[in-house]
Protein backbone atom coordinates (compact mmCIF):
# COMPACT_ATOMS: atom_id res chain seq x y z
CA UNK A 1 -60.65 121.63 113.96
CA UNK A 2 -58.01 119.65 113.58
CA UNK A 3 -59.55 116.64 115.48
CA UNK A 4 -62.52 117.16 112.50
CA UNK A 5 -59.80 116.92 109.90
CA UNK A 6 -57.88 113.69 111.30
CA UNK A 7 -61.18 112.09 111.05
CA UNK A 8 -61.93 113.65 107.62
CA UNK A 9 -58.91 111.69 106.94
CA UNK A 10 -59.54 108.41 108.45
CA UNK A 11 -62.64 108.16 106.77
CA UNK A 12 -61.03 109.36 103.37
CA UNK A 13 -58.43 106.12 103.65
CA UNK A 14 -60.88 103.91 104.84
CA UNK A 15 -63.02 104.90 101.65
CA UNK A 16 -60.09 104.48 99.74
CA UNK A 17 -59.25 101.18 101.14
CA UNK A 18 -63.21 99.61 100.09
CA UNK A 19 -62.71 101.21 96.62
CA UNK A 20 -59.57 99.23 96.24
CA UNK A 21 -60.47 95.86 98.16
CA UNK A 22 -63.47 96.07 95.23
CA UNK A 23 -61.66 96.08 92.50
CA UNK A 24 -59.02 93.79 93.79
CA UNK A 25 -62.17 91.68 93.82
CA UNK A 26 -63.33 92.20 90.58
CA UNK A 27 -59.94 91.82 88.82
CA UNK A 28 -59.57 88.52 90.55
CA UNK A 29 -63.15 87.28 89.93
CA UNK A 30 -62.55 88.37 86.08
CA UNK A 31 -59.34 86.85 85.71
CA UNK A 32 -60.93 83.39 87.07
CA UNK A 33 -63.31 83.79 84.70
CA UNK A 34 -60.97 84.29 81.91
CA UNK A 35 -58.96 81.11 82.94
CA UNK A 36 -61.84 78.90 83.18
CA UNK A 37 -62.82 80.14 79.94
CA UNK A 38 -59.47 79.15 78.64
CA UNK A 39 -59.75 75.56 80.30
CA UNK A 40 -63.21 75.15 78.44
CA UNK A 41 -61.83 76.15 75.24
CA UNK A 42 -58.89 73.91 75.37
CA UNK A 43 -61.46 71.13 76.93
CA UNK A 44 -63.54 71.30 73.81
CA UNK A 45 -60.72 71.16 71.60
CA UNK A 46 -59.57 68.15 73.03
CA UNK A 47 -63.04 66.81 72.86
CA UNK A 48 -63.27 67.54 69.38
CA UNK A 49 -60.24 65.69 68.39
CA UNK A 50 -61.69 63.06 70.35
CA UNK A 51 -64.71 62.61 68.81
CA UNK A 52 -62.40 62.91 65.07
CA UNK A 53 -60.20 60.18 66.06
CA UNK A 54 -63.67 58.08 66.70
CA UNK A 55 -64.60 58.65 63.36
CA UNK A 56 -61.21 56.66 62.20
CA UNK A 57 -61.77 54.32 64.70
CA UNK A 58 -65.50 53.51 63.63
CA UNK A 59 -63.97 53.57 59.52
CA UNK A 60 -61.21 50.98 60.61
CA UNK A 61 -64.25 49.00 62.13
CA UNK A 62 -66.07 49.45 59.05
CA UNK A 63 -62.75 48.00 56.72
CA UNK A 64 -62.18 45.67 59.08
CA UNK A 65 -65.47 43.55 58.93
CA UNK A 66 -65.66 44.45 54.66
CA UNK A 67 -68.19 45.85 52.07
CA UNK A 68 -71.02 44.12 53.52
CA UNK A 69 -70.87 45.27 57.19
CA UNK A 70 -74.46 46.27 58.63
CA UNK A 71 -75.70 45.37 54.59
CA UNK A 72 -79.54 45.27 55.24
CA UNK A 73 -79.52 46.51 59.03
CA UNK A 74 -81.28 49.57 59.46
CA UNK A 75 -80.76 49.94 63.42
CA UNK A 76 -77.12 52.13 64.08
CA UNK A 77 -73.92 50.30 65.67
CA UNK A 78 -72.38 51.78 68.77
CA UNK A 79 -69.14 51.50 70.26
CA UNK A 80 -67.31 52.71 73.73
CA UNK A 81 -63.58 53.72 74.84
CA UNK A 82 -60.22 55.57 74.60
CA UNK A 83 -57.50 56.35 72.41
CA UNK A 84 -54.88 53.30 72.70
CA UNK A 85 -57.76 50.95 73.38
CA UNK A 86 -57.24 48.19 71.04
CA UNK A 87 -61.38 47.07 71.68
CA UNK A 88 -64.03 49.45 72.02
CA UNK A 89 -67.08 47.35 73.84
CA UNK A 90 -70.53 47.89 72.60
CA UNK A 91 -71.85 48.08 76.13
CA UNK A 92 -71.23 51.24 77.88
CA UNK A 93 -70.56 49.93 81.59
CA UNK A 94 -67.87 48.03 80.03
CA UNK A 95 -65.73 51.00 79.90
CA UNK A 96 -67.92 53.95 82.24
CA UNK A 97 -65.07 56.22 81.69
CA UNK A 98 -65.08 56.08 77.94
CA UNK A 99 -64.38 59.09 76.09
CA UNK A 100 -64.94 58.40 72.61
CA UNK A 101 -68.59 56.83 71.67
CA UNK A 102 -68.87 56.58 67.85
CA UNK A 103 -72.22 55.34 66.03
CA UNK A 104 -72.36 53.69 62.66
CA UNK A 105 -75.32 53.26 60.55
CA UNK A 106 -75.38 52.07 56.90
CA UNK A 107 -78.21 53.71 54.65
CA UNK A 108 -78.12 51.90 51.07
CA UNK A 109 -74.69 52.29 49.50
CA UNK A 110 -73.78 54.96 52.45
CA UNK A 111 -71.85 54.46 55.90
CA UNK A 112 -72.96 57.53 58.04
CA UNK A 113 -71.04 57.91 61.05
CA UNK A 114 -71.22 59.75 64.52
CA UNK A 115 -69.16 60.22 66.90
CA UNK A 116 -68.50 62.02 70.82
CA UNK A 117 -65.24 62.88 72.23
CA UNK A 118 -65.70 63.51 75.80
CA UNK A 119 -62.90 65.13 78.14
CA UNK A 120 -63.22 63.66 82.14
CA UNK A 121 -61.48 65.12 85.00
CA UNK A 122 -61.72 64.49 88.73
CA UNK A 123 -61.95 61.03 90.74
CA UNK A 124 -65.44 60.62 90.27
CA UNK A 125 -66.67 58.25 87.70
CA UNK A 126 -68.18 59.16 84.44
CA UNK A 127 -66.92 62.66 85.64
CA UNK A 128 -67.61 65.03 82.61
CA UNK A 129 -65.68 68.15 82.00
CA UNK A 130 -66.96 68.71 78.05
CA UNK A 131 -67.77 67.16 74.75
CA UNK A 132 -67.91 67.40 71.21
CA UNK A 133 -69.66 65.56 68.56
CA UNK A 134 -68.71 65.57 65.04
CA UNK A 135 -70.59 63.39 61.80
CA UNK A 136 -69.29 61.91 58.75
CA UNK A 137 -70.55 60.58 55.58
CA UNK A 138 -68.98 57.95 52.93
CA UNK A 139 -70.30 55.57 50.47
CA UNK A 140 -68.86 51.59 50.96
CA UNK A 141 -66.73 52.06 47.40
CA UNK A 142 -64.92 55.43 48.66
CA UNK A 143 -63.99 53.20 51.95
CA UNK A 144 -63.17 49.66 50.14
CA UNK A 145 -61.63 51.29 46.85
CA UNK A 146 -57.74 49.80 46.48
CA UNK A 147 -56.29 52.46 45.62
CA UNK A 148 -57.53 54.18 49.01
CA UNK A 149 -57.29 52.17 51.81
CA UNK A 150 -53.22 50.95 50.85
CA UNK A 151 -54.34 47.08 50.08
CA UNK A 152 -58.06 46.47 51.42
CA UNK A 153 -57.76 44.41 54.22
CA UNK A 154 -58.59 47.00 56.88
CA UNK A 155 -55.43 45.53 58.99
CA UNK A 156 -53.27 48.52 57.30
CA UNK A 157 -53.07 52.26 57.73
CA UNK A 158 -50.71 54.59 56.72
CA UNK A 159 -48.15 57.45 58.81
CA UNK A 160 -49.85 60.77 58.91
CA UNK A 161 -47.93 62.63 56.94
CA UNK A 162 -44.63 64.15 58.42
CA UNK A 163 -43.53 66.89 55.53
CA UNK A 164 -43.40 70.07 57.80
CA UNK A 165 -42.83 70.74 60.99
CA UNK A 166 -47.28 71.14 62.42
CA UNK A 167 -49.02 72.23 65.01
CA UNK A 168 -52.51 71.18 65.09
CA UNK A 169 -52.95 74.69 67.42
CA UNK A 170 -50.54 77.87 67.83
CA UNK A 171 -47.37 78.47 66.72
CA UNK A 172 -45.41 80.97 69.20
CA UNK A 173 -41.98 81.90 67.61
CA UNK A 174 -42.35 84.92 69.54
CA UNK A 175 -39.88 86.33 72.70
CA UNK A 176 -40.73 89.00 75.00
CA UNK A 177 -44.04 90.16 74.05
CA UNK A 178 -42.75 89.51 70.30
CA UNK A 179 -40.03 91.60 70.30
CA UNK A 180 -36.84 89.33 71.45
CA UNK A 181 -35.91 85.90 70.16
CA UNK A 182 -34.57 85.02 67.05
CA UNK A 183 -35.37 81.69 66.64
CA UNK A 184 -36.25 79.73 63.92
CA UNK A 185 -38.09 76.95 61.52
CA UNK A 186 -35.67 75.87 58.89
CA UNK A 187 -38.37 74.28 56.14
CA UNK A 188 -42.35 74.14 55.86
CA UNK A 189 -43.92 74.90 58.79
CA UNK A 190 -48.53 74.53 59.08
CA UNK A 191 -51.51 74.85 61.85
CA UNK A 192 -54.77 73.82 61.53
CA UNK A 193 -55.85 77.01 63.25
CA UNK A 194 -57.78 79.63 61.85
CA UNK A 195 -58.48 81.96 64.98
CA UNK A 196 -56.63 84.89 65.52
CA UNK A 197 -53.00 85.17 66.63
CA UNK A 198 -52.79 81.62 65.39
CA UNK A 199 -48.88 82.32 64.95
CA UNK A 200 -46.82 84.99 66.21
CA UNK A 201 -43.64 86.47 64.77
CA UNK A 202 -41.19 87.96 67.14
CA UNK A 203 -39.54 90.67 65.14
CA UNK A 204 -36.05 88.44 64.86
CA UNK A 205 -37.76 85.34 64.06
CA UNK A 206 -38.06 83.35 60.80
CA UNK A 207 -39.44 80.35 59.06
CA UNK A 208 -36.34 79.84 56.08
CA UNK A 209 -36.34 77.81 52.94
CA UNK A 210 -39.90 77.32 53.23
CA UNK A 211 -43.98 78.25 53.49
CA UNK A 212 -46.19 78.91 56.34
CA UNK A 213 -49.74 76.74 55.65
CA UNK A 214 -52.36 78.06 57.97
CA UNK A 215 -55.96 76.52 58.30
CA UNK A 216 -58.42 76.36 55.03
CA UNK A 217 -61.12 79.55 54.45
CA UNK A 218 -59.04 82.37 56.08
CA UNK A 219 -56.71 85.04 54.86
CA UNK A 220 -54.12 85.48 57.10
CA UNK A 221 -53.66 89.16 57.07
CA UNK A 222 -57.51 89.76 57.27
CA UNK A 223 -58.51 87.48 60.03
CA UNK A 224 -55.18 88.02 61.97
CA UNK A 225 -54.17 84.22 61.73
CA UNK A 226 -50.60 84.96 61.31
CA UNK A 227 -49.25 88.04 63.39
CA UNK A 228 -45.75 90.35 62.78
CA UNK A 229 -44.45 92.52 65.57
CA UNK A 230 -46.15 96.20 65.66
CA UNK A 231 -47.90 96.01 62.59
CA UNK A 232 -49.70 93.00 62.62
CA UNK A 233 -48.28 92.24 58.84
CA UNK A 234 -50.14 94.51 57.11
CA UNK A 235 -48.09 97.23 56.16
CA UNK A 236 -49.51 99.91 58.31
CA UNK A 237 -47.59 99.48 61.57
CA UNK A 238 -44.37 101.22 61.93
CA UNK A 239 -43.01 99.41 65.08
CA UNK A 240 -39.83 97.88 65.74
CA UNK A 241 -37.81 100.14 63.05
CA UNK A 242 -40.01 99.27 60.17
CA UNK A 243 -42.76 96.90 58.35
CA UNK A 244 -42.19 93.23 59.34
CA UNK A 245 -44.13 90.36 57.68
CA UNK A 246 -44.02 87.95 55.22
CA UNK A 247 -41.24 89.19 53.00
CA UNK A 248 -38.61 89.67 56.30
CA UNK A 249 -39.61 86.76 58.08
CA UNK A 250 -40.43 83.74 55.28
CA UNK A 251 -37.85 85.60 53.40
CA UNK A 252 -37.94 82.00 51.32
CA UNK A 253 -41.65 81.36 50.83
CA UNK A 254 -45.04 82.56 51.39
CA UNK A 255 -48.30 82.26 53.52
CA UNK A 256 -50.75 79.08 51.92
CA UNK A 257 -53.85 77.62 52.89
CA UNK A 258 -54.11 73.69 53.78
CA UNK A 259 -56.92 72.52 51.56
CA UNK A 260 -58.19 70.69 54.71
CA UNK A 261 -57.54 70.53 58.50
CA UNK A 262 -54.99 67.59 59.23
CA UNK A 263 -55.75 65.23 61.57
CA UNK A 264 -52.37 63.57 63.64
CA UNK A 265 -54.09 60.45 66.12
CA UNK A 266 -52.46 58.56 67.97
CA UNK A 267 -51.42 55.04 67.17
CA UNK A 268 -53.02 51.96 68.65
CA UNK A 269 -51.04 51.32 71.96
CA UNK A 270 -49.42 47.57 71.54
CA UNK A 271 -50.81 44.77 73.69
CA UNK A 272 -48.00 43.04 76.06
CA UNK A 273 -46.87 40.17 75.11
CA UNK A 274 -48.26 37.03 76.48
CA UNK A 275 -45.64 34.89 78.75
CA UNK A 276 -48.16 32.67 80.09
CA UNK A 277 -47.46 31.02 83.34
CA UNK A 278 -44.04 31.84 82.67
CA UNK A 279 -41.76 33.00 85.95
CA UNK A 280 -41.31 36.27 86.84
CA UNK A 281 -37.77 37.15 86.95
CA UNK A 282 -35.86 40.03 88.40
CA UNK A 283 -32.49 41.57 87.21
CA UNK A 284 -29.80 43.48 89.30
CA UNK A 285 -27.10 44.29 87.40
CA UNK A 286 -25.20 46.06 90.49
CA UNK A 287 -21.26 46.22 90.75
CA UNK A 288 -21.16 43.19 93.12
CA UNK A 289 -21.18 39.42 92.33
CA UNK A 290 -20.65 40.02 88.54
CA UNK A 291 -21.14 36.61 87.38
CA UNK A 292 -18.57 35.29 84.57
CA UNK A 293 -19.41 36.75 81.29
CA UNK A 294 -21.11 39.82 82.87
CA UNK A 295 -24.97 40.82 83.19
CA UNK A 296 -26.55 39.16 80.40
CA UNK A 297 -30.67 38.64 78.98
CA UNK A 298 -30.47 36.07 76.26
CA UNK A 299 -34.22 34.53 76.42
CA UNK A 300 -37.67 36.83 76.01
CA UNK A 301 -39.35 37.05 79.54
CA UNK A 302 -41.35 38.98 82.14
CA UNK A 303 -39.29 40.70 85.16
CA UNK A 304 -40.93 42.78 88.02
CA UNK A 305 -37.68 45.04 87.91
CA UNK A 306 -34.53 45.52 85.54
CA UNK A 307 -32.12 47.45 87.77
CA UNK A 308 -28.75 48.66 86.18
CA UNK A 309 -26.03 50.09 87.63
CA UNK A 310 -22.56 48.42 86.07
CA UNK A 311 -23.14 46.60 82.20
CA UNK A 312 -25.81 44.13 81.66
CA UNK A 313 -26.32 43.06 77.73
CA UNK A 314 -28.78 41.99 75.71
CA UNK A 315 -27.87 39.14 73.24
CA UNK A 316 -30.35 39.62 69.77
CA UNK A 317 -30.28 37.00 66.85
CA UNK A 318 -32.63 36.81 64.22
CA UNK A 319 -35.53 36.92 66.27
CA UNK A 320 -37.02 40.09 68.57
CA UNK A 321 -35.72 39.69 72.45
CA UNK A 322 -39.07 40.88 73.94
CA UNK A 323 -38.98 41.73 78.05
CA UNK A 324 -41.58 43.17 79.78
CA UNK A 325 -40.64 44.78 83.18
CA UNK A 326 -42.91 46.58 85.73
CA UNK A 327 -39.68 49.03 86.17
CA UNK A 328 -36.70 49.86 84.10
CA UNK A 329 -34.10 51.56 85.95
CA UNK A 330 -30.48 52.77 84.63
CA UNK A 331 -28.35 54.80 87.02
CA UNK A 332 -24.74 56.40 87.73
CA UNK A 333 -23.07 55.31 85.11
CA UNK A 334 -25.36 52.31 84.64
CA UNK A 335 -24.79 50.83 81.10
CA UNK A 336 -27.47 48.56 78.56
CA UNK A 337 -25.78 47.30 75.54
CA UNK A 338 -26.80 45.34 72.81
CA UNK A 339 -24.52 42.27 70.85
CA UNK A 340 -26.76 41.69 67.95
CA UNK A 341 -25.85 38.92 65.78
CA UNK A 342 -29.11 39.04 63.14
CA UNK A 343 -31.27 40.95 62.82
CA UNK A 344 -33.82 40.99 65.59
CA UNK A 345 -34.49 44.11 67.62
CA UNK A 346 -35.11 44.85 71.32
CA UNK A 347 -38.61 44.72 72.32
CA UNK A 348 -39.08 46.60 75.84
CA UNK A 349 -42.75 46.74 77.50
CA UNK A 350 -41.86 49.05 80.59
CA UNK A 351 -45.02 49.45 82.90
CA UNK A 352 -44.61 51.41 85.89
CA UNK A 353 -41.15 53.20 85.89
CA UNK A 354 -38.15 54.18 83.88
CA UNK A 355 -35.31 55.82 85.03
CA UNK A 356 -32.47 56.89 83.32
CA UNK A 357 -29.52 59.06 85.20
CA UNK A 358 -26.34 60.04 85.71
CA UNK A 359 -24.30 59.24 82.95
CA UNK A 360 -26.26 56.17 81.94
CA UNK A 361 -26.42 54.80 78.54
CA UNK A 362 -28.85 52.77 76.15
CA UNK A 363 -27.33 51.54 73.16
CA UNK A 364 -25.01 54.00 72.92
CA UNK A 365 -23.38 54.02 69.43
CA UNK A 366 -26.05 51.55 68.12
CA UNK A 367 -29.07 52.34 65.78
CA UNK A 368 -32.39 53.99 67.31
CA UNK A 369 -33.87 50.88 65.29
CA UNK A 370 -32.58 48.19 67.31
CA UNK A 371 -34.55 49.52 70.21
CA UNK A 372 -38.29 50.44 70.56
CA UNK A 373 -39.81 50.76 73.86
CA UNK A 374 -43.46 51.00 74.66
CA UNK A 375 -43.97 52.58 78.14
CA UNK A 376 -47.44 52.71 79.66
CA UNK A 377 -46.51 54.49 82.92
CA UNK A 378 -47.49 58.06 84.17
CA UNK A 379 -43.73 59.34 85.03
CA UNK A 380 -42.02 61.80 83.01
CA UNK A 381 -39.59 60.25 80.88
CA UNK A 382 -36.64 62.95 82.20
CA UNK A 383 -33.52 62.05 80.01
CA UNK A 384 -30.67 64.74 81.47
CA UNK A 385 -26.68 65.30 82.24
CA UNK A 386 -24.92 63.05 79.97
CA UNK A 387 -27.38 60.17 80.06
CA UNK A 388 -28.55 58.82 76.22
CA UNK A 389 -31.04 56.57 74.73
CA UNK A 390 -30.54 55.29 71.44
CA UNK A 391 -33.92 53.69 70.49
CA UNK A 392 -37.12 54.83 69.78
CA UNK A 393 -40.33 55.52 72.35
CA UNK A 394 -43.87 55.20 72.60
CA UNK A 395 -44.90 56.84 75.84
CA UNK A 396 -48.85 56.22 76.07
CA UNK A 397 -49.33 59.22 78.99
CA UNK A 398 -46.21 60.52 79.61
CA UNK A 399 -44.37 64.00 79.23
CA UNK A 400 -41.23 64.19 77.73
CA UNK A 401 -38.26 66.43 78.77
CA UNK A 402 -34.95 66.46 77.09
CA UNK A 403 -31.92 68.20 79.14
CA UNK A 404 -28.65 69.50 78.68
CA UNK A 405 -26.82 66.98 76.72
CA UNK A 406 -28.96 64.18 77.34
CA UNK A 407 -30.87 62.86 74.56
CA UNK A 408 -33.08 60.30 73.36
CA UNK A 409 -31.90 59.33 69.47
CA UNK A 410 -35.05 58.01 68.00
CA UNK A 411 -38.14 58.53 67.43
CA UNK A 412 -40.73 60.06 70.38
CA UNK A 413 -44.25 59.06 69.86
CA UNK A 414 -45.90 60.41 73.35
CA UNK A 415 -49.89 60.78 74.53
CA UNK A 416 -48.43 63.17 77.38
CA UNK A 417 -49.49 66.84 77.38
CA UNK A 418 -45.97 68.40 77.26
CA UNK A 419 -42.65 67.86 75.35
CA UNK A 420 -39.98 70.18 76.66
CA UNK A 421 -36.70 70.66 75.08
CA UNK A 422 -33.51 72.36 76.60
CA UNK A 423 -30.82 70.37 75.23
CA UNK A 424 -29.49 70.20 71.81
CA UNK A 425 -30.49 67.72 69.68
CA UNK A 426 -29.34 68.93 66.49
CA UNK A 427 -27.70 66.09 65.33
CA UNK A 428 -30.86 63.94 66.12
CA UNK A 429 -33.05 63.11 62.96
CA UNK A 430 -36.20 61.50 64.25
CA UNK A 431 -39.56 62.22 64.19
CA UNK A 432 -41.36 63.89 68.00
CA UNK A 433 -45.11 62.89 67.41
CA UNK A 434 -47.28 64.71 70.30
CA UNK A 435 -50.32 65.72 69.10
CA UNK A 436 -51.69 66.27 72.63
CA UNK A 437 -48.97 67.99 73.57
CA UNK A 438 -47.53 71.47 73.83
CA UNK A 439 -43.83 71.38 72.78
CA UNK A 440 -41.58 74.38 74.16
CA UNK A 441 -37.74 74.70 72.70
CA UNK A 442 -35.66 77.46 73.76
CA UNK A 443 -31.97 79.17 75.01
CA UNK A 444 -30.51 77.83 72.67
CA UNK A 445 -31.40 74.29 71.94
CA UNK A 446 -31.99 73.05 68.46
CA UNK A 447 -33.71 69.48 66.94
CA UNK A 448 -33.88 68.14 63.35
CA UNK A 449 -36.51 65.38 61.87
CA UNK A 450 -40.11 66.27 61.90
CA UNK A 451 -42.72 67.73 64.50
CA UNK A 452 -46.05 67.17 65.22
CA UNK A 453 -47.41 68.93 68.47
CA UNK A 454 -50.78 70.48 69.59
CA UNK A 455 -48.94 74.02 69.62
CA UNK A 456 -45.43 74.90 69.50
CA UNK A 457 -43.54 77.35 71.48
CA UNK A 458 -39.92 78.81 70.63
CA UNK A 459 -37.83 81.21 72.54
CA UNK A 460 -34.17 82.85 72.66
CA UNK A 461 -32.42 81.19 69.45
CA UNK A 462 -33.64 77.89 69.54
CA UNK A 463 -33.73 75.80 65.95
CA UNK A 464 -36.05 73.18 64.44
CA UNK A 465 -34.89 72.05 60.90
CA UNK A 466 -36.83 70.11 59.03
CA UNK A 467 -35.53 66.99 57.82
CA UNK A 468 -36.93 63.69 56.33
CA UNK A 469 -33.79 61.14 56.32
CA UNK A 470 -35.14 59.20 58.52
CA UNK A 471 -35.54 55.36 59.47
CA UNK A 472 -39.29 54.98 59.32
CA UNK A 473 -39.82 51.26 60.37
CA UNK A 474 -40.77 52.24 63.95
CA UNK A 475 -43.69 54.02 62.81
CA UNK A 476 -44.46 52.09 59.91
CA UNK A 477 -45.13 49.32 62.16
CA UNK A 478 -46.92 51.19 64.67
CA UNK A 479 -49.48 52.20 61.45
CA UNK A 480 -49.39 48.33 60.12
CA UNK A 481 -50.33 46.44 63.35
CA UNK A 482 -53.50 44.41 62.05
CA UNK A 483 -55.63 46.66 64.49
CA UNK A 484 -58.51 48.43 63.24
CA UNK A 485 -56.71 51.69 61.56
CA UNK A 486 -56.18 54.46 63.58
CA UNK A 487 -54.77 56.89 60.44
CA UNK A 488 -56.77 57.36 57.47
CA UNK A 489 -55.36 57.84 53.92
CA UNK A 490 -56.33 61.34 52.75
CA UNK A 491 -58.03 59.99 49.64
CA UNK A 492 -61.29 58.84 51.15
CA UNK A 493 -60.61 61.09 54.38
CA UNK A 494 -61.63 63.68 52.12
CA UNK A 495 -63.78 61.74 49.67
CA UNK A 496 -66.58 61.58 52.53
CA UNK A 497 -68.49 64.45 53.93
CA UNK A 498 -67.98 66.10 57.65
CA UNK A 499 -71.20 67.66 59.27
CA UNK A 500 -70.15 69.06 62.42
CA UNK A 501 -73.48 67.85 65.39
């Protein structure tokens, strides 16, 4: 008998032990499927704003060549590449790996547009993960009117607009499941979104001396856009000690509509400069065999590295000092400084590398002006400890991560897919552009200036204040390079007509 129940026993675990593998199984299989689903969806968003930036790209094509582009052609125009191309070919194998293809066709009076964004992973080429197609419709005097392209000439384009702190996705001011964190947006804060959970309150949390502008068509409370802790906003939830929504946290303002989705692309991506035949230099500024004077660059030119480790300045007069250098490294306590006596600025073209550590400086004490910096490499730009830049970036790929009390005082124009900050850079008023990008603040770091991201995540106390008191020439020139315009004035981006393929 007992023999009969020891195996009764055995067979009862084993049983239990299938029943359990099985739905160990089946959780796992379903929570694959759930993150692939997730990839897709963020896959076809990215596609889509593809395929929206190649509808500016095809209208800048369009100003560019004047009122009586395609005139009397009936067969469509079609174009190939990338963001931060400055050419799109008209022949696919030109550029296999494109991933914006936009088509223009003029009908009478009309330009009608269409255009694919197309998101590639893997090593393979032409590998294609997902797309999205999009269509628009404008008539020649909406696109050549004065008053709406900002002169005519279809060399100029305009700064998206930078009046609230955006998110072209999810805003997440929310810590520990929504009820920690008491962090907050000090000014106007928007999405573009429209799906639920769009933005999440934690119950501490607040957007001050300002609105919240979700996407156009939705009310907020209805279609869950914008969620409070344990009552979802709308008055019937009793969680967390009370009702929490609008009125406790936007004491200042209210919850508005956008009339239209914005769109934030990114800027064409400057060509290098063109030494010629010129030499290829190399600079290393080390402790040892200082010359007389110090380290000095007086002359634009083309190094393979810049390597400092003691002092090495640039001189500036009235014209731009422009150096292009496959890496830029700053260590220990590694020091670039600038004697400007006009009033050029610093041009740096950085392609590979660019390191800045230790307690390394860049223009400390100068103006973020004097310094812009275009860097085409993959790194992250890592700015930590005590180290500071005191210019402005464009990083074409990279991520961005601010540390401690390192900083970067300028602007931060980045194609990278994340923007962390965990230092405080409070005292910073510059604009972070990253509209591909998730940006994630918390503890209790803090930035000022404006924000453009593809979602934004807060946590602990951490503080964005909006704040416009800016120098805008970096971007202004970035939006006024003679290249086919990348940023469309909202005039005739709305004057036309969107049809969704």
């Amino acid at each position: 008998m007992l023999k009969n129940e020891k195996g009764m026993a055995m067979l009862f675990a084993l049983f239990i032990g299938v029943i359990v593998t099985l739905l160990g199984i089946t959780l796992s299989q379903a929570s694959n499927a759930d993150t692939l689903q997730v990839q897709r969806d963020a896959d076809s968003a990215q596609a889509y704003y593809y395929a929206k930036s190649g509808v500016e790209l095809a209208i800048g094509n369009i100003m560019k060549n004047g009122p009586d582009y395609l005139s009397g052609q009936d067969e469509p125009v079609t174009f190939y590449g990338g963001l931060g191309d400055t050419t799109f070919s008209s022949e696919p194998e030109d550029t296999p790996n494109y991933n914006i293809k936009f088509e223009i066709q003029r009908k009478n009076n009309d330009f009608i547009i269409k255009s694919t964004g197309i998101v590639r992973k893997g090593d393979a080429e032409g590998a294609q993960v997902a797309s999205n197609a999009v269509g628009f419709t404008i008539s020649c005097e909406k696109v050549f009117d004065n008053d709406n392209t900002g002169g005519g000439n279809g060399g100029s384009g305009q700064v998206p607009p930078l009046d609230m702190i955006f998110a072209l996705g999810k805003i997440d001011l929310s810590d520990n499941n929504g009820n920690g964190g008491s962090s907050e947006i000090i000014g106007d804060a928007g999405t573009n979104s429209i799906a639920p959970n769009s933005v999440i309150f934690g119950y501490s949390t607040l957007i001050k001396n300002g609105d919240l502008y979700i996407g156009p068509g939705v009310e907020w409370d209805e279609d869950d856009v914008v969620v409070f802790p344990g009552n979802n906003g709308n008055g019937n939830g009793n969680g967390n000690g009370g009702y929490r929504g609008p009125e406790t946290n936007i004491p200042d303002g209210e919850i508005l509509n956008l009339s239209s989705p914005r769109d934030y692309p990114l800027p064409s991506f400057p060509e290098l400069p063109d030494f010629g035949d010129e030499e290829v230099k190399k600079m290393d500024a080390g402790w040892n065999s200082i010359p007389p004077g110090g380290f000095r660059i007086s002359q634009s030119g083309k190094y393979s590295n810049i390597e400092v480790k003691s002092h090495l300045t640039f001189d500036i007069g009235d014209e731009d000092l422009i150096i292009q250098t496959n890496n830029l490294s700053v260590t220990g306590s590694g020091q670039i400084k600038l004697n400007k006596t006009g009033s050029g600025r610093l041009i740096l073209y950085v392609l590979n590398s660019f390191d800045l550590q230790g307690s390394s400086t860049i223009n400390q004490n100068g103006s973020y002006d004097d310094i812009y910096m275009y860097y085409s490499g993959d790194q992250t730009i890592d700015v930590g400890g005590s180290t500071k830049f005191v210019g402005s970036i464009y990083a074409l790929n990279s991520d961005v991560k601010i540390r401690g009390s390192g900083g970067i005082v300028g602007h931060i124009i980045t194609g990278g897919d994340i923007v962390n900050l965990t230092g405080d850079a409070s005292a910073n008023t510059r604009v972070i552009y990253a509209p591909n990008a998730t940006f994630n603040i918390q503890g209790s770091s803090s930035m000022r200036g404006a924000l453009v991201a593809k979602e934004i995540n807060m946590k602990g106390n951490a503080r964005i204040y909006y704040d416009d008191s800016m120098d805008m020439n970096f971007l202004n020139q970035l939006w006024n390079t003679g290249e086919p315009v990348l940023t469309p004035n909202k005039s005739w981006w709305e004057a036309g007509q969107w049809v969704k393929q």
